[in-house]
N, C-alpha and C. Protein backbone atom coordinates (compact mmCIF):
# COMPACT_ATOMS: atom_id res chain seq x y z
N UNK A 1 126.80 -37.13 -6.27
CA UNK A 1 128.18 -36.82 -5.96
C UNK A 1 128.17 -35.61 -5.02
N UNK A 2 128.61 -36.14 -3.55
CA UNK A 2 128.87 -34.74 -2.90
C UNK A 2 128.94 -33.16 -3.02
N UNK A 3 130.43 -33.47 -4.04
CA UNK A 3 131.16 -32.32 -4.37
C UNK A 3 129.65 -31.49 -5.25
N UNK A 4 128.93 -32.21 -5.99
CA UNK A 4 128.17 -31.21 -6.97
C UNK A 4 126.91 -30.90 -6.17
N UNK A 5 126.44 -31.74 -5.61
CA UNK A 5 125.04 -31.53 -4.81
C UNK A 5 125.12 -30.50 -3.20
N UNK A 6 126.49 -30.41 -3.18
CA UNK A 6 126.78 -29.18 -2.00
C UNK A 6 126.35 -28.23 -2.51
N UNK A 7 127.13 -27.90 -3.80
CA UNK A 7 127.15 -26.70 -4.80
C UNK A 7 125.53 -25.90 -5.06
N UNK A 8 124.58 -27.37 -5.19
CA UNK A 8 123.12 -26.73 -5.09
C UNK A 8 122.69 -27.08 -6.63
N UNK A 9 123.86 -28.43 -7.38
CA UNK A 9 123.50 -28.67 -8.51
C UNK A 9 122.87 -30.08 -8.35
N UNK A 10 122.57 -30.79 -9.16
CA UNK A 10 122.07 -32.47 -9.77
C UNK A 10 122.77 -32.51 -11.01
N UNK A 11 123.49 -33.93 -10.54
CA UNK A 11 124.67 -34.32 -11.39
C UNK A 11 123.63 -35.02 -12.32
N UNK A 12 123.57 -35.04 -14.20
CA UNK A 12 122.37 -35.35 -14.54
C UNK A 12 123.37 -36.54 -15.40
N UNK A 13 124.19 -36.80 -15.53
CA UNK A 13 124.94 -38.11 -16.27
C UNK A 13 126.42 -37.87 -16.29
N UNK A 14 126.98 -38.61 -16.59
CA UNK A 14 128.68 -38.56 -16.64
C UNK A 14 129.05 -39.53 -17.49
N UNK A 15 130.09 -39.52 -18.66
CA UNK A 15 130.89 -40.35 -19.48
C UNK A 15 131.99 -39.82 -19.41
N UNK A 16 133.03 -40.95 -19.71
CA UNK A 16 134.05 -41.36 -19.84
C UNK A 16 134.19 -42.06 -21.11
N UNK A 17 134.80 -41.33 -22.22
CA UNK A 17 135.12 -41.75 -23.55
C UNK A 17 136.20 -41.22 -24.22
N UNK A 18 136.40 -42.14 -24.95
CA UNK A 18 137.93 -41.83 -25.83
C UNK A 18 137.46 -41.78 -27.37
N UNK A 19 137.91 -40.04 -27.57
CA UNK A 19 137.50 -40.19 -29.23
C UNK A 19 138.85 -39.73 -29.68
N UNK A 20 138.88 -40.42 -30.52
CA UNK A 20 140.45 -40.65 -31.26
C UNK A 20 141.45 -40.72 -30.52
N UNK A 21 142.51 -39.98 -30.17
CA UNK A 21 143.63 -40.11 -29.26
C UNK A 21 143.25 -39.98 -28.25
N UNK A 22 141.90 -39.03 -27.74
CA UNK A 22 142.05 -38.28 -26.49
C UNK A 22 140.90 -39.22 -25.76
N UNK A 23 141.35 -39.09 -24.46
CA UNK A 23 139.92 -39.51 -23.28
C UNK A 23 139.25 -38.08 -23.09
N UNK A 24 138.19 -38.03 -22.10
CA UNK A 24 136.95 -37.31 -21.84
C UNK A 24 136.23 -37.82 -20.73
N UNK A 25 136.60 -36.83 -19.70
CA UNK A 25 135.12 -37.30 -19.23
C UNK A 25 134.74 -36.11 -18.79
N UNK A 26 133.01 -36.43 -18.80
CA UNK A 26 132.12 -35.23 -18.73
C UNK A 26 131.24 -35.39 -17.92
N UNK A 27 130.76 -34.45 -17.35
CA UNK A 27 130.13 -34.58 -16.58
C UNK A 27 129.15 -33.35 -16.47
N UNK A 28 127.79 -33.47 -16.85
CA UNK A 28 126.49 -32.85 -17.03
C UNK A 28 125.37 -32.84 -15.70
N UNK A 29 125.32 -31.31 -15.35
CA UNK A 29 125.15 -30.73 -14.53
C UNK A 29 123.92 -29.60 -14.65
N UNK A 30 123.04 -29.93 -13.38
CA UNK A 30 121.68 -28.93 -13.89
C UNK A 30 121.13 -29.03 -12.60
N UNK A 31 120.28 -27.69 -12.66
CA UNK A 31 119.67 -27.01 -11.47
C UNK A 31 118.17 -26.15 -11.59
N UNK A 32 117.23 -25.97 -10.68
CA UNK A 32 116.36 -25.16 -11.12
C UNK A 32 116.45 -24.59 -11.85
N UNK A 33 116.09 -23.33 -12.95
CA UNK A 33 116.33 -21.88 -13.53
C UNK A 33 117.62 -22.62 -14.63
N UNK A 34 118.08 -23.49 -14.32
CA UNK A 34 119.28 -23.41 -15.72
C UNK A 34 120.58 -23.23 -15.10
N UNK A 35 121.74 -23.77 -15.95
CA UNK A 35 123.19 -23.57 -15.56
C UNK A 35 123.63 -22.70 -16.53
N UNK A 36 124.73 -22.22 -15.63
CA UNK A 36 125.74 -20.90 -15.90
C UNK A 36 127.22 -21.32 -16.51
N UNK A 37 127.42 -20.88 -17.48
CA UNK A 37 128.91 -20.51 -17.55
C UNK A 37 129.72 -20.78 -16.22
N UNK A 38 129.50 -19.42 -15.56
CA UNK A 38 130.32 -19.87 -14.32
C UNK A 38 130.13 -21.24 -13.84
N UNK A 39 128.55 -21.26 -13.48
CA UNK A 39 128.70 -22.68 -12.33
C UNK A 39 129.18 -23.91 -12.95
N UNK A 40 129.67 -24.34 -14.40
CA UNK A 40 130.09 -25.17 -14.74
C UNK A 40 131.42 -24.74 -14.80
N UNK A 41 132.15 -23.39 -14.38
CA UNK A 41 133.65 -23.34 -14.22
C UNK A 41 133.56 -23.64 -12.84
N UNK A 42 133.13 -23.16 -11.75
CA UNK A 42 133.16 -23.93 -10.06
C UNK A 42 133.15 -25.03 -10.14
N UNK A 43 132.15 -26.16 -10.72
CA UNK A 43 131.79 -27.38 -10.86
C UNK A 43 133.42 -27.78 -11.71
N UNK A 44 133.65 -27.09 -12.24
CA UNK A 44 134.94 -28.10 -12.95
C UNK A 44 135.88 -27.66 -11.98
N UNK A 45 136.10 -26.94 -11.02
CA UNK A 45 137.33 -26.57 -10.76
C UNK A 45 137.31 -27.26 -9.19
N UNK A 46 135.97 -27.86 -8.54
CA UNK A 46 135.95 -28.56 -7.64
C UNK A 46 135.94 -30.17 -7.83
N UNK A 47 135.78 -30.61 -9.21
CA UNK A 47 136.13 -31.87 -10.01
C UNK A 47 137.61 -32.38 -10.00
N UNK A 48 137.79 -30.84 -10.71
CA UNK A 48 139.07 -31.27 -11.07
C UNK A 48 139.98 -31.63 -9.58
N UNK A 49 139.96 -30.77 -8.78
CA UNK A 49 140.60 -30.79 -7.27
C UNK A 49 140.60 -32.13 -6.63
N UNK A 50 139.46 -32.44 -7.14
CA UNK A 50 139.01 -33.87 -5.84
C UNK A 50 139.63 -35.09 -6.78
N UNK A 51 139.39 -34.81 -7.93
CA UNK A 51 140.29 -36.06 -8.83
C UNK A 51 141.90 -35.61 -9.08
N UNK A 52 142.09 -34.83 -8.98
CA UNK A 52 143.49 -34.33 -9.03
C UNK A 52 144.28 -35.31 -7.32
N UNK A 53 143.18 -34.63 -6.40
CA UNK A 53 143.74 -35.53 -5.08
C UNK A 53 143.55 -37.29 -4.90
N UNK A 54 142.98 -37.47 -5.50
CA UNK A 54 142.67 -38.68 -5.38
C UNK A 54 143.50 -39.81 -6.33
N UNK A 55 143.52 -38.93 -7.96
CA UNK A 55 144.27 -39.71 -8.88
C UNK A 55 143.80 -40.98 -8.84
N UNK A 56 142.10 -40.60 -9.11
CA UNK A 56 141.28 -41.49 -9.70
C UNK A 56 141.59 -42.29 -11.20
N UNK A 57 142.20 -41.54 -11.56
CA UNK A 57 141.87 -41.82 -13.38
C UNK A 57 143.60 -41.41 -13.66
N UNK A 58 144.18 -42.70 -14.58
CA UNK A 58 145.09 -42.86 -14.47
C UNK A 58 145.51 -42.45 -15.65
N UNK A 59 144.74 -42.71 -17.17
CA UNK A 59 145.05 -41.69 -18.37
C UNK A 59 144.81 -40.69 -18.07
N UNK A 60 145.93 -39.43 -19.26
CA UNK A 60 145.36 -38.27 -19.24
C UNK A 60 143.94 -38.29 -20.09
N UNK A 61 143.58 -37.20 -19.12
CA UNK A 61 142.06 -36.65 -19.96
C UNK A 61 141.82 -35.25 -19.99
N UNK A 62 140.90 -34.73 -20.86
CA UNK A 62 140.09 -33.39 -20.75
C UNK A 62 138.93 -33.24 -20.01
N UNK A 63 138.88 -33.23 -18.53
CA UNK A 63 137.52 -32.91 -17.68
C UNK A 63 136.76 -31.86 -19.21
N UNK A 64 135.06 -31.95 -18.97
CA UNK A 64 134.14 -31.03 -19.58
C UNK A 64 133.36 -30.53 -18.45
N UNK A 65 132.65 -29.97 -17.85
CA UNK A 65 131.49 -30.04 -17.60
C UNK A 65 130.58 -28.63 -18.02
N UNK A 66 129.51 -29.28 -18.00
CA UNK A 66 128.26 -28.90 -18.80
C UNK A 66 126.82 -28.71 -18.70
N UNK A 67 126.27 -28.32 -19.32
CA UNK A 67 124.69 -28.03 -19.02
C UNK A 67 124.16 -29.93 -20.01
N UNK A 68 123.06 -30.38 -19.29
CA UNK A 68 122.75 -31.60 -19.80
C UNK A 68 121.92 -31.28 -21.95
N UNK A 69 121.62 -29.40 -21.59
CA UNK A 69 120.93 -29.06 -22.42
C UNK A 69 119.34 -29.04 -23.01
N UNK A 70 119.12 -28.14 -23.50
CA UNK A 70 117.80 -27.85 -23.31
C UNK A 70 116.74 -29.11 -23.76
N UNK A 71 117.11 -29.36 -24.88
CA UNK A 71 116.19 -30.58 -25.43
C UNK A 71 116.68 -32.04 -25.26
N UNK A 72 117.72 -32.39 -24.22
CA UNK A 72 118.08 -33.28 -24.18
C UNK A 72 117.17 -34.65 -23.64
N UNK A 73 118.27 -35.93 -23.93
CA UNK A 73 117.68 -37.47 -24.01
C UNK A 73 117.09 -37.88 -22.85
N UNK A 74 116.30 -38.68 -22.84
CA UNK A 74 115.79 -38.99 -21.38
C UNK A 74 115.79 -40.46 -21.63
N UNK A 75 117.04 -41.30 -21.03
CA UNK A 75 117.33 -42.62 -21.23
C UNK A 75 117.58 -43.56 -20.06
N UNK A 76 118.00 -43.07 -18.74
CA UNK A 76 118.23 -43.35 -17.85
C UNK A 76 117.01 -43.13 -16.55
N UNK A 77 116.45 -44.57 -15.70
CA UNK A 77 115.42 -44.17 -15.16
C UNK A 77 115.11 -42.68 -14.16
N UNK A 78 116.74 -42.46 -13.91
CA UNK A 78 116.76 -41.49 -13.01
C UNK A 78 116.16 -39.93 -13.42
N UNK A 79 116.68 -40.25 -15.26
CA UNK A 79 116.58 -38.81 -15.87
C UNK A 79 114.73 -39.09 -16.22
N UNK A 80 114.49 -40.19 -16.04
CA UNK A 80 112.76 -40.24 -16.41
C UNK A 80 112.24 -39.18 -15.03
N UNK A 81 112.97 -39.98 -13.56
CA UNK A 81 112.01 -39.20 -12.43
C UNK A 81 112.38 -38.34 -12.47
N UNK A 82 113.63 -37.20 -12.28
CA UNK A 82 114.01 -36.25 -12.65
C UNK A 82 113.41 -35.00 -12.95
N UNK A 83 112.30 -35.83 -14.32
CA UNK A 83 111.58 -34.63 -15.73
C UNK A 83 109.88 -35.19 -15.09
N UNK A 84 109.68 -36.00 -14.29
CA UNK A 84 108.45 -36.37 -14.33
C UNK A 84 107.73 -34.62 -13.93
N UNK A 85 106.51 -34.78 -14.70
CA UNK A 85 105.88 -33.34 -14.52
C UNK A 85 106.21 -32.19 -15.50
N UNK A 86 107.24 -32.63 -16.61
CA UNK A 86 107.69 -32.20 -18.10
C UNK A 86 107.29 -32.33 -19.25
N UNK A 87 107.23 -31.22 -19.90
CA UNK A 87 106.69 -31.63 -21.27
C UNK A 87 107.68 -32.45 -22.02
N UNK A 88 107.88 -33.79 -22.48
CA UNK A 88 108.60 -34.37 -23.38
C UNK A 88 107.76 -34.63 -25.25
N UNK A 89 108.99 -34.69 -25.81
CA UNK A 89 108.50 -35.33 -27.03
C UNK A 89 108.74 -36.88 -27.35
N UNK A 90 107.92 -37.69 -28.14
CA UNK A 90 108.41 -38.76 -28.51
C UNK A 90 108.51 -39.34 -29.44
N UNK A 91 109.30 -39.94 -29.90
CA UNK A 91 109.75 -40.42 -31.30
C UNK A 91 109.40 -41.88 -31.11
N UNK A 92 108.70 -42.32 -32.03
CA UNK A 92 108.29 -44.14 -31.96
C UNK A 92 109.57 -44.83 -33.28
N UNK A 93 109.93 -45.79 -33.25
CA UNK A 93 111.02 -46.54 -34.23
C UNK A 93 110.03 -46.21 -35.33
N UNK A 94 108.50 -46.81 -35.64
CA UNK A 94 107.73 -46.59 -36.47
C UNK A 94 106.39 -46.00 -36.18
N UNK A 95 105.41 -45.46 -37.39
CA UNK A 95 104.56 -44.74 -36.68
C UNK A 95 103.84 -45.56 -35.76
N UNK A 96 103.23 -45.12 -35.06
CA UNK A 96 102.46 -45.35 -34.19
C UNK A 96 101.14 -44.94 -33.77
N UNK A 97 99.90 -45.46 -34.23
CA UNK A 97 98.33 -45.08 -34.63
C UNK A 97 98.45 -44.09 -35.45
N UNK A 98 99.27 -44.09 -36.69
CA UNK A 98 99.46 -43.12 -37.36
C UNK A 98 100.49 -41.87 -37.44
N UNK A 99 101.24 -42.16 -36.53
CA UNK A 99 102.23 -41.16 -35.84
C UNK A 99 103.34 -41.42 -35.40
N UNK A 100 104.68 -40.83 -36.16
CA UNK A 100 105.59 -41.48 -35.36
C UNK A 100 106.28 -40.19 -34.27
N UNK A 101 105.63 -39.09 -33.64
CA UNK A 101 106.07 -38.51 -33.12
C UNK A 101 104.77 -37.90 -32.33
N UNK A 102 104.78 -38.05 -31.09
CA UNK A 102 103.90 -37.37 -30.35
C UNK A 102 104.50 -36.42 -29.24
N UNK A 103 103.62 -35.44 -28.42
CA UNK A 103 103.95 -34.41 -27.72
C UNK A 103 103.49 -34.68 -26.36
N UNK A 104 103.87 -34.24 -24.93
CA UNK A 104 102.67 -34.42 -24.23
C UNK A 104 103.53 -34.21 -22.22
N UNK A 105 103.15 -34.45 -21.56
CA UNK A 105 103.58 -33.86 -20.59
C UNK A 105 104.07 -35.78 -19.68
N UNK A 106 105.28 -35.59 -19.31
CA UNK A 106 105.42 -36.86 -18.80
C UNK A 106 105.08 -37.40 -17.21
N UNK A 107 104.16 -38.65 -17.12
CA UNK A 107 103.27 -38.14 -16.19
C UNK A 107 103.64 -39.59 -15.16
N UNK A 108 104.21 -40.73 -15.88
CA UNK A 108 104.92 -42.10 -14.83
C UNK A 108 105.88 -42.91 -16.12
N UNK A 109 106.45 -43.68 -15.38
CA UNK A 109 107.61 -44.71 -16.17
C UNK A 109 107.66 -46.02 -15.84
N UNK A 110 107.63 -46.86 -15.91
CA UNK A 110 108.52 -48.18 -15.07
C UNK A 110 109.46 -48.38 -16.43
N UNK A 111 109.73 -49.91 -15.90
CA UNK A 111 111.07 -50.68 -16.66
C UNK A 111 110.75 -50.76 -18.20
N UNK A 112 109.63 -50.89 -18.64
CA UNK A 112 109.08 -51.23 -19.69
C UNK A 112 107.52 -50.37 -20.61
N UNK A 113 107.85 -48.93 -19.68
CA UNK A 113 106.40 -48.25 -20.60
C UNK A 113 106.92 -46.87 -20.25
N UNK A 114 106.00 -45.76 -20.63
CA UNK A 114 106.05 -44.29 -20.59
C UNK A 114 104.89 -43.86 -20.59
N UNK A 115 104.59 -43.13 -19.70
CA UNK A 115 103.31 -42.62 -19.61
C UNK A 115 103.40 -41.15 -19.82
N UNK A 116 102.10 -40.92 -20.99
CA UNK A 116 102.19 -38.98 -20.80
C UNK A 116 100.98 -38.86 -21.43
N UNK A 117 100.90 -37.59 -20.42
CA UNK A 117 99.40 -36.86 -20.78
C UNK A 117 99.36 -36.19 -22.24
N UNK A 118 98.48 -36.40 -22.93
CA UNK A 118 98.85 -35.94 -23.96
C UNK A 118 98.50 -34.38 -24.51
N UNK A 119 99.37 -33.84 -25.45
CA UNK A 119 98.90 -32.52 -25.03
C UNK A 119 97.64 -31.91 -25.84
N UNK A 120 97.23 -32.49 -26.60
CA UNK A 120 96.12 -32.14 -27.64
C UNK A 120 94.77 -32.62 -27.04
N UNK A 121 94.79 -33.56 -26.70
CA UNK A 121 93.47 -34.33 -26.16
C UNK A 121 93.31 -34.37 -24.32
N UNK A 122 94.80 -33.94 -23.89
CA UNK A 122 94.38 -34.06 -21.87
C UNK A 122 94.60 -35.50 -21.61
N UNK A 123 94.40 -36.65 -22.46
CA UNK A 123 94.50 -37.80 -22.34
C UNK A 123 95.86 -38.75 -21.88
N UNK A 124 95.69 -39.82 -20.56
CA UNK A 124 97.03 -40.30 -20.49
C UNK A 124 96.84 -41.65 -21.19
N UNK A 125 98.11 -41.31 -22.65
CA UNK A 125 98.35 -42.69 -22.62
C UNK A 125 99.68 -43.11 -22.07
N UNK A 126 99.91 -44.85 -22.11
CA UNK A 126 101.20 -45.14 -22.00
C UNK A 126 101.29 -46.15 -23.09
N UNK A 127 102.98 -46.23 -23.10
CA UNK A 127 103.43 -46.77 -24.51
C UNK A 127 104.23 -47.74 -23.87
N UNK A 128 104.87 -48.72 -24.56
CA UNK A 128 106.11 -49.69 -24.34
C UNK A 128 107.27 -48.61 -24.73
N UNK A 129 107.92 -49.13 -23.94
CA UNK A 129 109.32 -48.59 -24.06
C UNK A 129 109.89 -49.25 -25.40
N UNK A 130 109.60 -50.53 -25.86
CA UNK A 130 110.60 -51.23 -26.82
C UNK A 130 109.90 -50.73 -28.45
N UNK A 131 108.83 -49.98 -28.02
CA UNK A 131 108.44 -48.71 -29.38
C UNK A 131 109.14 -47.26 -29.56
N UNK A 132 109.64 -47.63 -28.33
CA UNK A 132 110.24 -46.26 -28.54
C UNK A 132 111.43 -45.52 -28.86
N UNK A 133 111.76 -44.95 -29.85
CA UNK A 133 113.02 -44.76 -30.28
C UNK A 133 113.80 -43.53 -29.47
N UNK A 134 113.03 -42.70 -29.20
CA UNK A 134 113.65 -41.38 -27.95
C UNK A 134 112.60 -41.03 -27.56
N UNK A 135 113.24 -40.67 -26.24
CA UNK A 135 112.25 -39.29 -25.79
C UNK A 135 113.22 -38.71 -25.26
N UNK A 136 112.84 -36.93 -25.70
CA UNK A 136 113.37 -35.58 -25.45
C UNK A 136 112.84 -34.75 -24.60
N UNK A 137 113.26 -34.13 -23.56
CA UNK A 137 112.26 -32.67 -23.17
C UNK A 137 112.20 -31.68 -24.32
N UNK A 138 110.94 -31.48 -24.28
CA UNK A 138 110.48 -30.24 -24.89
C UNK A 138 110.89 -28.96 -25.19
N UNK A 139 111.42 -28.44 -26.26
CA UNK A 139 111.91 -27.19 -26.24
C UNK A 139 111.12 -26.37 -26.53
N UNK A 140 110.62 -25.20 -26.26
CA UNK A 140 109.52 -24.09 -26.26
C UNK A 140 110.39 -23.03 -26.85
N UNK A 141 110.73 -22.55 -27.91
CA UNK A 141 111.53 -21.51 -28.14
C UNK A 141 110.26 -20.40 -28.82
């Protein structure tokens, strides 16, 4: 989206949802070093402008925007290339060689696998995607 990638951000997902009475849409936003308070008040206030002129969206709603967050989902191929070169975690539906959660640095993707170096052994494996219940970036706190 123009408006955010002028700014010097990467628009990292957007929904549009209605929980209970109200609509929502949000829109999650991230940059080298991390997002700001502020830059998600610029980012909303150049959102709001361009949909205000346009009168895109015909219910009322509550614009959000936001940081995508530190340990967040990696579900979308874009958010795979995105993080490639990241430490992610992964959660398998069931264990998997004994494990249902491994660690490791994410290293390729296609339609149907995940590849990551792993962090204990240096080793790349890859997995099926249809084992896999999430993968997260890594939080280091």
């Amino acid at each position: 989206m123009p408006v955010i990638e002028e700014s010097g951000f990467t628009l990292w997902d957007v929904e549009y949802v209605k929980e209970g009475a109200e609509y929502y849409l949000r829109a999650y936003i991230d940059k080298e070093g991390g997002i700001t308070i502020d830059d998600c008040v610029d980012v909303s206030r150049k959102l709001s402008d361009l949909l205000d002129a346009d009168d895109l969206i015909e219910d009322a709603y509550t614009l959000e925007v936001s940081s995508p967050g530190l340990g967040r989902k990696l579900v979308k191929d874009r958010e795979f290339s995105l993080s490639l070169g990241r430490d992610v975690d992964i959660r398998f539906y069931k264990p998997y060689e004994g494990s249902k959660d491994i660690s490791g640095q994410l290293t390729g993707f296609d339609k149907d696998t995940v590849t990551i170096r792993l962090a204990d052994s240096g080793e790349d494996m890859t997995y099926e995607r249809s084992l896999i219940a999430s993968v997260r970036l890594s939080v280091d706190i």
